[in-house]
PDB file of N, CA and C in Angstrom:
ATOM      1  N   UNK A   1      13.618  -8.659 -24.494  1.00  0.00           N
ATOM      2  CA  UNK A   1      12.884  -8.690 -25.752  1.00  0.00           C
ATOM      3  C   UNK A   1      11.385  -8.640 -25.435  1.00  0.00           C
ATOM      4  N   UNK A   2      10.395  -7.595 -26.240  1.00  0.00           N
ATOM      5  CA  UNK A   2       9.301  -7.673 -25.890  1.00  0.00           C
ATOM      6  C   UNK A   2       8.561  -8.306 -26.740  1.00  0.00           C
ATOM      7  N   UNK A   3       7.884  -9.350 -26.425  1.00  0.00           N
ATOM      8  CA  UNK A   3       6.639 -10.345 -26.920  1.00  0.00           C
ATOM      9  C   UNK A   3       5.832  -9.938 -27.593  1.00  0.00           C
ATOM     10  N   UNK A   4       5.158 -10.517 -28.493  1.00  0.00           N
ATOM     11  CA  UNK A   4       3.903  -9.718 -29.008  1.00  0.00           C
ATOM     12  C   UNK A   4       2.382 -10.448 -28.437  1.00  0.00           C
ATOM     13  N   UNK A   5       2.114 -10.949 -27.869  1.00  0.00           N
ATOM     14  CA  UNK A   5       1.392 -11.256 -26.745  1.00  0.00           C
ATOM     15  C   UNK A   5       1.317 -10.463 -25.725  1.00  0.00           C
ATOM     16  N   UNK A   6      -0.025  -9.847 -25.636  1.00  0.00           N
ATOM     17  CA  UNK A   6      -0.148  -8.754 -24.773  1.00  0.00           C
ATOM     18  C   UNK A   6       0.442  -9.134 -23.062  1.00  0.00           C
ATOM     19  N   UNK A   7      -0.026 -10.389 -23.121  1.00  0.00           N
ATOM     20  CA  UNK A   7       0.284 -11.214 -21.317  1.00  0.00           C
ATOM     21  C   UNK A   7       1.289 -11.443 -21.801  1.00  0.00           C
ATOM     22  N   UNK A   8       2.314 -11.854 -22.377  1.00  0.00           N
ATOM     23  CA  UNK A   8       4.037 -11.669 -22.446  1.00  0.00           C
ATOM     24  C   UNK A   8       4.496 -10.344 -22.281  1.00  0.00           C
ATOM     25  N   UNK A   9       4.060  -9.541 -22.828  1.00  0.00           N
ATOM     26  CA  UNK A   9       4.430  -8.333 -22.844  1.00  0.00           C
ATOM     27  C   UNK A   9       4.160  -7.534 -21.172  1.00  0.00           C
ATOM     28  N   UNK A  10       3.246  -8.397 -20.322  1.00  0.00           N
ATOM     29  CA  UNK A  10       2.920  -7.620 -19.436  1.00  0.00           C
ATOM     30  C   UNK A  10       3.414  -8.311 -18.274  1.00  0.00           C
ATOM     31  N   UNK A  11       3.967  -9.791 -18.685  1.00  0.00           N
ATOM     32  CA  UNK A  11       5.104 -10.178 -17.685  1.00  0.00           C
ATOM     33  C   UNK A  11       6.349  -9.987 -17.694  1.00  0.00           C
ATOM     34  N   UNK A  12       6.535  -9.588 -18.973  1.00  0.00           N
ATOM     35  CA  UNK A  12       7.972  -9.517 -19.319  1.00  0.00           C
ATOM     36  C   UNK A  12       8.075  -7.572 -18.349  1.00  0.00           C
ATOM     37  N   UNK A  13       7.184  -6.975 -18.513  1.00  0.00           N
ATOM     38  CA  UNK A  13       7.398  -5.883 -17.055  1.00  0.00           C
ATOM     39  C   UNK A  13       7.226  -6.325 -15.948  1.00  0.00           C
ATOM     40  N   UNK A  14       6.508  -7.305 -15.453  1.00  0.00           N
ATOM     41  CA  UNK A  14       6.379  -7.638 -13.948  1.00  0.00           C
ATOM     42  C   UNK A  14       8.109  -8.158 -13.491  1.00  0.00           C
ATOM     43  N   UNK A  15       9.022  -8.592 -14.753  1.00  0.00           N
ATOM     44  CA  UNK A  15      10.316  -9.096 -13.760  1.00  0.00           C
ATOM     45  C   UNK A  15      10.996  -7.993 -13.742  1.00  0.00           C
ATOM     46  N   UNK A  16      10.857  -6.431 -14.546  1.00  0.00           N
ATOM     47  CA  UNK A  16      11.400  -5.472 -14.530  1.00  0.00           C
ATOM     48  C   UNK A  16      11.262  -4.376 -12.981  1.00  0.00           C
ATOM     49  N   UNK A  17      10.251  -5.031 -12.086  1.00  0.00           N
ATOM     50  CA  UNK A  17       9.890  -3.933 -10.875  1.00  0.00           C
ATOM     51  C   UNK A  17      10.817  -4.925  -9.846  1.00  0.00           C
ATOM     52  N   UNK A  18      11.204  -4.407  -8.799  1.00  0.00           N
ATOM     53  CA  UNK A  18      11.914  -4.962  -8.310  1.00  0.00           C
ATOM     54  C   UNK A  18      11.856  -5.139  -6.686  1.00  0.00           C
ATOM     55  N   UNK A  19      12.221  -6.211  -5.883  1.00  0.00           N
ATOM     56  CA  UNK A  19      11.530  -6.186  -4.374  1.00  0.00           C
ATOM     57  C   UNK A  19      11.430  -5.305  -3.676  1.00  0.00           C
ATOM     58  N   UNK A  20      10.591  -5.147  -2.955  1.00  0.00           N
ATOM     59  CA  UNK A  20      10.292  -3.861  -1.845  1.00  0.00           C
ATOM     60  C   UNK A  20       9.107  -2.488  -2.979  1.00  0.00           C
ATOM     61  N   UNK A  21       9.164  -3.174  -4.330  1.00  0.00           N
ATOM     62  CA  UNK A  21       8.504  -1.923  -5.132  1.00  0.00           C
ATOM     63  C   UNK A  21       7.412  -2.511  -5.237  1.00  0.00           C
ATOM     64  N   UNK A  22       6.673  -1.654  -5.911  1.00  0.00           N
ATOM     65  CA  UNK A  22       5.042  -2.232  -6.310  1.00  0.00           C
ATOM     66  C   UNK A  22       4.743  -1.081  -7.811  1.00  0.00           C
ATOM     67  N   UNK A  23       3.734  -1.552  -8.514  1.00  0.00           N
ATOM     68  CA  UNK A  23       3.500  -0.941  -9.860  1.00  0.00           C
ATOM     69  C   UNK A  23       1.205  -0.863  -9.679  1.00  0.00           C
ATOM     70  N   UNK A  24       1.135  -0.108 -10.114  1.00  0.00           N
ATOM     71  CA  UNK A  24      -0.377  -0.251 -10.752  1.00  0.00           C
ATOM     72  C   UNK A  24      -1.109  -0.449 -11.586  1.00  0.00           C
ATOM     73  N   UNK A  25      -2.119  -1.142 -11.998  1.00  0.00           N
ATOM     74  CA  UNK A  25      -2.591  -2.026 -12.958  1.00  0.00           C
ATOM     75  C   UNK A  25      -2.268  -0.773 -14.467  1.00  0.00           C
ATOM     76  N   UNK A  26      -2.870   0.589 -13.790  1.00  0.00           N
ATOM     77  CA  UNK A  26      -3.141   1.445 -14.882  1.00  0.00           C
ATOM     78  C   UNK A  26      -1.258   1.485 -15.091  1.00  0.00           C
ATOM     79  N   UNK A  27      -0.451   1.269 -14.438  1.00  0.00           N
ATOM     80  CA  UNK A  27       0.807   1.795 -15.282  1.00  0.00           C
ATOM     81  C   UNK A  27       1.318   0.988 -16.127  1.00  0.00           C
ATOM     82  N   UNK A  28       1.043  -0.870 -15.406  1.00  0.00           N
ATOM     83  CA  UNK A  28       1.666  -1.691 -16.698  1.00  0.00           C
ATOM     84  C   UNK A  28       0.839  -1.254 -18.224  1.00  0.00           C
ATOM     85  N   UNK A  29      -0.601  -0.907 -17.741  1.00  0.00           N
ATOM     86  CA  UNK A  29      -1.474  -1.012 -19.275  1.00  0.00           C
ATOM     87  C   UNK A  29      -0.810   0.484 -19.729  1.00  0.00           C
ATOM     88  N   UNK A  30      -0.652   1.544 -19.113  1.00  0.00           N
ATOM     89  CA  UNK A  30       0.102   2.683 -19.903  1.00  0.00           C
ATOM     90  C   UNK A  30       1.331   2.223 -20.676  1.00  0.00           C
ATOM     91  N   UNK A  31       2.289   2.119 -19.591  1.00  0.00           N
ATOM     92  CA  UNK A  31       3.594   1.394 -20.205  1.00  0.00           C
ATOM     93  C   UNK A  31       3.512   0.453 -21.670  1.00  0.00           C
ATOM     94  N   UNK A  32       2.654   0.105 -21.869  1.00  0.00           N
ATOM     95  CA  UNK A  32       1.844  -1.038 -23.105  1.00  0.00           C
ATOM     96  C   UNK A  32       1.272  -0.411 -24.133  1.00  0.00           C
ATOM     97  N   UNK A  33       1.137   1.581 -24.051  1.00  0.00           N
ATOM     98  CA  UNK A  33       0.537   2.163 -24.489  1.00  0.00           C
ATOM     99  C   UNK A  33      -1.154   1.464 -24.496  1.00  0.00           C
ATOM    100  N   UNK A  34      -1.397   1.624 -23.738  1.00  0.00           N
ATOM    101  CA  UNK A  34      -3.042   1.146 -24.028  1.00  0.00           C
ATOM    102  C   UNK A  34      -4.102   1.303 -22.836  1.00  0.00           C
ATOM    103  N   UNK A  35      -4.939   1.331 -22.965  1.00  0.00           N
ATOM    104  CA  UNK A  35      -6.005   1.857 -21.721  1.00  0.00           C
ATOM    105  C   UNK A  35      -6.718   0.423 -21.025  1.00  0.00           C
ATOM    106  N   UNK A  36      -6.088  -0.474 -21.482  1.00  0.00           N
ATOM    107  CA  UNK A  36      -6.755  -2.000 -20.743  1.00  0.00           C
ATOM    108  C   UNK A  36      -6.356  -2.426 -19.390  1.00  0.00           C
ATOM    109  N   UNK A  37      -6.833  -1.618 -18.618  1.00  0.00           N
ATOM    110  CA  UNK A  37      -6.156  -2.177 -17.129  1.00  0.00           C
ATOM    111  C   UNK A  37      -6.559  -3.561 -16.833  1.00  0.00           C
ATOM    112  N   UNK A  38      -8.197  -3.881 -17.197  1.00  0.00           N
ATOM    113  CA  UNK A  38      -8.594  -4.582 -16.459  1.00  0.00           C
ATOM    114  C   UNK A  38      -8.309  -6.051 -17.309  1.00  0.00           C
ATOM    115  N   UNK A  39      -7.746  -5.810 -18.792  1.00  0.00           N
ATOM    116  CA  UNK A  39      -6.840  -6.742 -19.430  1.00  0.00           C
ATOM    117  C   UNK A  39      -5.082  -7.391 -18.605  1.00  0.00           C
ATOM    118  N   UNK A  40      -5.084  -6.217 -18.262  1.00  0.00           N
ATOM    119  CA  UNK A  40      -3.571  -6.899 -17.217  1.00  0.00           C
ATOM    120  C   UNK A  40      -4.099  -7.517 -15.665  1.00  0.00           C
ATOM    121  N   UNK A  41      -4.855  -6.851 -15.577  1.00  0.00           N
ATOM    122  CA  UNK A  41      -5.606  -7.833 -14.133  1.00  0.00           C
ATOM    123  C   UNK A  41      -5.942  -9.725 -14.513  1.00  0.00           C
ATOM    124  N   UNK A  42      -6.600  -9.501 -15.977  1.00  0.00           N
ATOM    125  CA  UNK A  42      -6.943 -11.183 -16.056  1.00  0.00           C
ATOM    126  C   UNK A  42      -5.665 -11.531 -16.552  1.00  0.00           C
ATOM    127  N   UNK A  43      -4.689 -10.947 -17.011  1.00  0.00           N
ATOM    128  CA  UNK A  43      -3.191 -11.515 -17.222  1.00  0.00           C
ATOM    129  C   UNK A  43      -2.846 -12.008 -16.163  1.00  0.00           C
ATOM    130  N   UNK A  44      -2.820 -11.109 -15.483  1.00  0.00           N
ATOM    131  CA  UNK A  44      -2.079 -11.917 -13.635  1.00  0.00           C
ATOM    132  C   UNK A  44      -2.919 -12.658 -13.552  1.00  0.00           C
ATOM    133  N   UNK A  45      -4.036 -13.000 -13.443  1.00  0.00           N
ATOM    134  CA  UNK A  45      -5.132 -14.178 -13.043  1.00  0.00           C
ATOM    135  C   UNK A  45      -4.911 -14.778 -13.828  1.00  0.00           C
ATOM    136  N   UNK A  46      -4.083 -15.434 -14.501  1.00  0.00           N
ATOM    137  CA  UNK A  46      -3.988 -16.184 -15.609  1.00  0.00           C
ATOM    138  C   UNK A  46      -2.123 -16.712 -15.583  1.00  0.00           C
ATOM    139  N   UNK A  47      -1.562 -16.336 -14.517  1.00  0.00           N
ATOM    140  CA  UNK A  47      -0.305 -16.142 -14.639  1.00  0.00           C
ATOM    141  C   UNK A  47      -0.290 -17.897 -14.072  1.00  0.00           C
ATOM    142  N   UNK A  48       0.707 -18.304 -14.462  1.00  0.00           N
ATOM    143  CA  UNK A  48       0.674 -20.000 -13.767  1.00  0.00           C
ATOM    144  C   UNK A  48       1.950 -20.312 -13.622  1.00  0.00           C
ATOM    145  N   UNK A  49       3.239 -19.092 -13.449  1.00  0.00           N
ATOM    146  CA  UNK A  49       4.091 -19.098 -12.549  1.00  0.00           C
ATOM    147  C   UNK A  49       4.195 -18.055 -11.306  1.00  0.00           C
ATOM    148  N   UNK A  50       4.092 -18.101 -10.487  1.00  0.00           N
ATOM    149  CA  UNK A  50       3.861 -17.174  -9.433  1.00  0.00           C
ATOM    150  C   UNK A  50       5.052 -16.939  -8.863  1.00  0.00           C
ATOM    151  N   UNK A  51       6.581 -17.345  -8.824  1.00  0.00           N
ATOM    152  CA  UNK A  51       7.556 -17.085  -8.490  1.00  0.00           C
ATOM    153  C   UNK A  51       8.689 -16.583  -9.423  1.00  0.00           C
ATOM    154  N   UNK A  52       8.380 -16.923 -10.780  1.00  0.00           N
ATOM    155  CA  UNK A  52       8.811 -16.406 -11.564  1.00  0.00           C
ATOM    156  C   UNK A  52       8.046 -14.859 -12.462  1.00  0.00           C
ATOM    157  N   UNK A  53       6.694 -14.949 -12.249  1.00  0.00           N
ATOM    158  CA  UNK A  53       6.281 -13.482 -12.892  1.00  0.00           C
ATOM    159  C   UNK A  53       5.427 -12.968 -11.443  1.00  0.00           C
ATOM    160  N   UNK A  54       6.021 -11.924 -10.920  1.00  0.00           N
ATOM    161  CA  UNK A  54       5.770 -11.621  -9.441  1.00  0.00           C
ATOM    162  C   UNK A  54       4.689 -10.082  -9.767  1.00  0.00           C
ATOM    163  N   UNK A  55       3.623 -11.516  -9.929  1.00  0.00           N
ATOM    164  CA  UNK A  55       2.423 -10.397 -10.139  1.00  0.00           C
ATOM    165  C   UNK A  55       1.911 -10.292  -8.705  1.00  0.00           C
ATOM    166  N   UNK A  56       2.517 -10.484  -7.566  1.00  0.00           N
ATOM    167  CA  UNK A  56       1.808  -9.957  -6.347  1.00  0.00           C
ATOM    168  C   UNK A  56       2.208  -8.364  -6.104  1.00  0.00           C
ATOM    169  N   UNK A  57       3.709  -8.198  -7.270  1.00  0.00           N
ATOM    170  CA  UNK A  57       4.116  -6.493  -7.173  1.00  0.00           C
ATOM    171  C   UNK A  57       2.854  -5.984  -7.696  1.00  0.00           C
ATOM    172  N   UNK A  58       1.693  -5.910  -8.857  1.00  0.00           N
ATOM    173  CA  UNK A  58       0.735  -4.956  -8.868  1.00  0.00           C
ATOM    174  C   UNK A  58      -0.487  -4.735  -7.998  1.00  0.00           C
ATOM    175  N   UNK A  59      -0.689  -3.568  -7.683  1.00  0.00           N
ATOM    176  CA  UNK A  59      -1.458  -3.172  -7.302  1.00  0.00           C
ATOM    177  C   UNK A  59      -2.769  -1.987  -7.382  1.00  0.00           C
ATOM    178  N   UNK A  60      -3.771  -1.856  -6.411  1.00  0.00           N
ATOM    179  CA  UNK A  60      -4.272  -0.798  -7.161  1.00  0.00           C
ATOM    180  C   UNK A  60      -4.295   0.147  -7.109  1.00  0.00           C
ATOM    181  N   UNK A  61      -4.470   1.358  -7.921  1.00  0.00           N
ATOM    182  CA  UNK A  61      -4.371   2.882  -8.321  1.00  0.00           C
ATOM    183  C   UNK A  61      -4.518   3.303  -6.617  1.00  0.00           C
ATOM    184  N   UNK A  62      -5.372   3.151  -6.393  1.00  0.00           N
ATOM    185  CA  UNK A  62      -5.722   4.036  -4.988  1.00  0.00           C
ATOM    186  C   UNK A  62      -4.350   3.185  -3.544  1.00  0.00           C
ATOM    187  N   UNK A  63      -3.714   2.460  -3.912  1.00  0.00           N
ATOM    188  CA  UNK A  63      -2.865   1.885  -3.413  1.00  0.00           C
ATOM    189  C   UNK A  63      -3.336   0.737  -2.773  1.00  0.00           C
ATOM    190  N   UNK A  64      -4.499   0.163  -2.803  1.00  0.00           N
ATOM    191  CA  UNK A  64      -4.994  -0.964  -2.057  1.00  0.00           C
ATOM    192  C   UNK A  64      -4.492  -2.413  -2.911  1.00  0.00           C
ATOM    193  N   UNK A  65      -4.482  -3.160  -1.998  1.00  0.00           N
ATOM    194  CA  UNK A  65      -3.327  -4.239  -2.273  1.00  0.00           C
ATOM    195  C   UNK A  65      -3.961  -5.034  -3.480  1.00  0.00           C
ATOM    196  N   UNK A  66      -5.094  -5.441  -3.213  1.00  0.00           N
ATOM    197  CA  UNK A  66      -5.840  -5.869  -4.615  1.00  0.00           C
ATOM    198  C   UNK A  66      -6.105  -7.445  -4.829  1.00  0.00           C
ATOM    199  N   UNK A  67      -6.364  -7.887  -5.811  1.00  0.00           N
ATOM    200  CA  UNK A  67      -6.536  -9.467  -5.359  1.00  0.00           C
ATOM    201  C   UNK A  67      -5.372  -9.973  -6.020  1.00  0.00           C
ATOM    202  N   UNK A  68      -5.311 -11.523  -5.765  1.00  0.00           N
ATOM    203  CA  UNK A  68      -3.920 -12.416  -5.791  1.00  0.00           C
ATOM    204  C   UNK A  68      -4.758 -14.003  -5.784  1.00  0.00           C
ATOM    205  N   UNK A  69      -4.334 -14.661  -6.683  1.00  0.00           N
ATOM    206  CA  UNK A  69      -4.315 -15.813  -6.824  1.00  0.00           C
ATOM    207  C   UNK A  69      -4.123 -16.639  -5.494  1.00  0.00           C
ATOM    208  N   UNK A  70      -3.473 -16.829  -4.944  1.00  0.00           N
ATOM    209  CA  UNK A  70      -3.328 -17.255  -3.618  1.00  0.00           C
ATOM    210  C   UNK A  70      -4.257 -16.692  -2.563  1.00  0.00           C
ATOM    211  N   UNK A  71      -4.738 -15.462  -3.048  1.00  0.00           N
ATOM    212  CA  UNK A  71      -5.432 -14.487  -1.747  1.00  0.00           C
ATOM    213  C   UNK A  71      -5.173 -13.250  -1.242  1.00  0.00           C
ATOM    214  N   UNK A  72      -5.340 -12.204  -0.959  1.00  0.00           N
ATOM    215  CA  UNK A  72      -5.350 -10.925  -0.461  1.00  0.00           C
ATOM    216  C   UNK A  72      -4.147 -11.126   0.724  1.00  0.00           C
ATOM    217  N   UNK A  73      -4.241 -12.012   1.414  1.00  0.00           N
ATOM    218  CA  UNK A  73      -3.543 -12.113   3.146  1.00  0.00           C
ATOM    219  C   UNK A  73      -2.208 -12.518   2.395  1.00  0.00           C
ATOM    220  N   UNK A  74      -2.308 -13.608   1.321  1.00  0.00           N
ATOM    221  CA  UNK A  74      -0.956 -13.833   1.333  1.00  0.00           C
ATOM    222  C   UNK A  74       0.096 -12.879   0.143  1.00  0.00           C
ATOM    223  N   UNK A  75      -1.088 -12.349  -0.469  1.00  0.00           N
ATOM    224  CA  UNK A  75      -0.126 -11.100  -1.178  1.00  0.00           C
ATOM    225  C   UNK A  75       0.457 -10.332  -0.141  1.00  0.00           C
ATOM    226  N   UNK A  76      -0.327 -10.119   1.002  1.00  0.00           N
ATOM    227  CA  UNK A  76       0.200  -8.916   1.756  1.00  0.00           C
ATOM    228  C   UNK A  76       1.499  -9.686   2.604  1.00  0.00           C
ATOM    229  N   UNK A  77       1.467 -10.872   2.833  1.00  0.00           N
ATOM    230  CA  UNK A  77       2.586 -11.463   3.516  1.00  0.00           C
ATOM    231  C   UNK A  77       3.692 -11.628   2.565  1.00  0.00           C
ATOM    232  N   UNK A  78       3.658 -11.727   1.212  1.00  0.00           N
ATOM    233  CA  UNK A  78       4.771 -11.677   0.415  1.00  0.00           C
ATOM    234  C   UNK A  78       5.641 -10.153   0.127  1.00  0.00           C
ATOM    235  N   UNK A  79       4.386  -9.629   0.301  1.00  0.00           N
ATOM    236  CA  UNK A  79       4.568  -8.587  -0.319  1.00  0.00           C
ATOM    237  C   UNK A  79       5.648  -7.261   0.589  1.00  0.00           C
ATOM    238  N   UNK A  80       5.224  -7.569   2.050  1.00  0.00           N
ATOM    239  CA  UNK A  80       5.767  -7.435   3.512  1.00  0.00           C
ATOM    240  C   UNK A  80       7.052  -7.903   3.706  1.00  0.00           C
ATOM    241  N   UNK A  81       7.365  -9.391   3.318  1.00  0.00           N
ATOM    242  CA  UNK A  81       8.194 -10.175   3.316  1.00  0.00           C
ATOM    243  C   UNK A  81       9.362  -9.173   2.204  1.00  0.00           C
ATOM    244  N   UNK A  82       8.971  -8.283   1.246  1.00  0.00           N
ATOM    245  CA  UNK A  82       9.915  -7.694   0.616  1.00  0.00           C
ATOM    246  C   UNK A  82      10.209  -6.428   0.765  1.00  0.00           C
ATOM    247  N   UNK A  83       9.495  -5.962   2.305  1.00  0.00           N
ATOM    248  CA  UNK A  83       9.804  -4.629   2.869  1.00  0.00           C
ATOM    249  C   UNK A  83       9.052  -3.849   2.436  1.00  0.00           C
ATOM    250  N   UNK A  84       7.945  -4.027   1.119  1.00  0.00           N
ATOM    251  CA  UNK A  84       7.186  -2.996   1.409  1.00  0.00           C
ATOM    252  C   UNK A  84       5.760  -2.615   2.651  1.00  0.00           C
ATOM    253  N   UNK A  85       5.458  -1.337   2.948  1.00  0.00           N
ATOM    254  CA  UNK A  85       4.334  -1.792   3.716  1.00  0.00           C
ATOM    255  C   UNK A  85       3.073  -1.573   3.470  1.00  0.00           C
ATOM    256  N   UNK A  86       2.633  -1.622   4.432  1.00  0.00           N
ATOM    257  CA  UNK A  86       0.804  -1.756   4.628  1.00  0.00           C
ATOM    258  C   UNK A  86       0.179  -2.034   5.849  1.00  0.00           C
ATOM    259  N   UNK A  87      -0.302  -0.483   5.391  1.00  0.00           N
ATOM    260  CA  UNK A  87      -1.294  -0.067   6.498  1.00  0.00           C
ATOM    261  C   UNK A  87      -2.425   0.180   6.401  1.00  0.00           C
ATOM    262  N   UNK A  88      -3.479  -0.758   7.116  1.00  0.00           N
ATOM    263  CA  UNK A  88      -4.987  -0.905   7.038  1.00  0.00           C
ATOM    264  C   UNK A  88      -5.167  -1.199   5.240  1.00  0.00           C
ATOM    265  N   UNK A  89      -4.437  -2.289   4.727  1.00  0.00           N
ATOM    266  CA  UNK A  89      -4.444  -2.556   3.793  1.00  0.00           C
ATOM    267  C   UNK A  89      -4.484  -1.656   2.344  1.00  0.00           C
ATOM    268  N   UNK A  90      -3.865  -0.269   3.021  1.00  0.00           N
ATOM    269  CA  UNK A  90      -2.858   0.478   1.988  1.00  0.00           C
ATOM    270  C   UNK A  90      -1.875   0.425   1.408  1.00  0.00           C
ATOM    271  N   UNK A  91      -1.356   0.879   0.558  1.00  0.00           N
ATOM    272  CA  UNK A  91       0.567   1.077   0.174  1.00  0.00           C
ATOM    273  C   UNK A  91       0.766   2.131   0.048  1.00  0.00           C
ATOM    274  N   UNK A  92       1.786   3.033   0.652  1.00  0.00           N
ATOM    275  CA  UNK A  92       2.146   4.460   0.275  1.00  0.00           C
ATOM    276  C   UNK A  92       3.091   4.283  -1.418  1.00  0.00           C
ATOM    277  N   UNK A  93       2.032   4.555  -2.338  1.00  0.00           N
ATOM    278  CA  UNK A  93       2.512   4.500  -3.731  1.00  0.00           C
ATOM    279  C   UNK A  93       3.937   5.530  -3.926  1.00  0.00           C
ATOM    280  N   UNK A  94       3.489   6.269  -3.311  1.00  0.00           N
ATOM    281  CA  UNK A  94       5.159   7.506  -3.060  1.00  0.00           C
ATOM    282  C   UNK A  94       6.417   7.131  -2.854  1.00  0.00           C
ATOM    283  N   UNK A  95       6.209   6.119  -1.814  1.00  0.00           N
ATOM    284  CA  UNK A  95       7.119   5.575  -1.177  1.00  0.00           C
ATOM    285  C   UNK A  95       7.585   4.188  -1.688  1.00  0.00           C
ATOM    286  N   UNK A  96       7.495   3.233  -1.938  1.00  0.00           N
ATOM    287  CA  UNK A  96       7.259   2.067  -2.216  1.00  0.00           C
ATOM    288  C   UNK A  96       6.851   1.858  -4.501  1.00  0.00           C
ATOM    289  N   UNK A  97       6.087   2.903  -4.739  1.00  0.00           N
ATOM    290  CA  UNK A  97       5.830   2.786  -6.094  1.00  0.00           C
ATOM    291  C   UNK A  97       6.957   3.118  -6.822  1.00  0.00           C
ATOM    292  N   UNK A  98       6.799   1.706  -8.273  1.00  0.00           N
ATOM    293  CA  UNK A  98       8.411   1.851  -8.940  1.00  0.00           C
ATOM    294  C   UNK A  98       7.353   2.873 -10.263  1.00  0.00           C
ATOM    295  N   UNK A  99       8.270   3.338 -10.899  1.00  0.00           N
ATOM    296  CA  UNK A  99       8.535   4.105 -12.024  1.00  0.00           C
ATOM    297  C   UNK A  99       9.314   3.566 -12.982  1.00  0.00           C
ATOM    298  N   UNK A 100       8.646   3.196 -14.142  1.00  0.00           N
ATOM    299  CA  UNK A 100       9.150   2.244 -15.242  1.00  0.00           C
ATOM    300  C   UNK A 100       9.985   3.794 -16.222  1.00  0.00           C
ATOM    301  N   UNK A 101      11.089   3.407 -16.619  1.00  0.00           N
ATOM    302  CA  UNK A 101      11.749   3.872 -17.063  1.00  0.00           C
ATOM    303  C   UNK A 101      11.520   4.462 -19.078  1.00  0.00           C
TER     304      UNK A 101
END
C-alpha cells in the first residue's frame, strides 16, 4: 500500500530493491513521479530505522556510493556484505542497478 507521505512513499520503495541491488536518488524521485531527488536524500537522512528501510541501497546517479547516516565506509561495508561491488568507490549501475517495475 502506498502512503501519502512523500518519506512513506519513498520507503515503502526502499523494501521493494532487493540485496546485492542498489537504486538512484533520481529513480526513487522518478518512480514518485516527481523531480525531488534531493527530497529523497533528506528522507533517508531522516530515516530512524536503518535495518528495516535499507536506505544504504541508494545511491548516486554517477554510481558513487554517496552518504549514509552511519558513514560512507560503513555503507560500503554493508553494502559489500550484500555482494554488491565497489571499486575506487564506484558501483557498476549495469550490473548491480535494480529497475523498479
Amino acid at each position: 500500500m502506498i502512503k501519502n507521505n512523500f518519506c512513506e512513499r519513498v520507503y515503502y520503495l526502499l523494501n521493494k530493491i532487493p540485496k546485492g541491488n542498489v537504486v538512484t536518488y533520481k529513480q526513487i524521485a522518478n518512480k514518485l513521479d516527481s523531480r525531488a531527488y534531493r527530497a529523497v536524500g533528506n528522507c533517508l537522512n531522516r530515516n530512524k530505522d536503518l535495518i528495516k528501510i535499507p536506505c544504504h541501497r541508494v545511491v548516486r546517479s554517477d554510481g558513487g556510493v554517496g552518504g549514509y547516516a552511519l558513514g560512507s565506509r560503513k555503507k560500503e561495508e554493508i553494502l559489500t556484505k550484500e555482494g554488491v561491488g565497489i571499486i575506487n568507490g564506484k558501483i557498476d549501475l549495469k550490473e548491480f542497478g535494480f529497475k523498479f517495475n
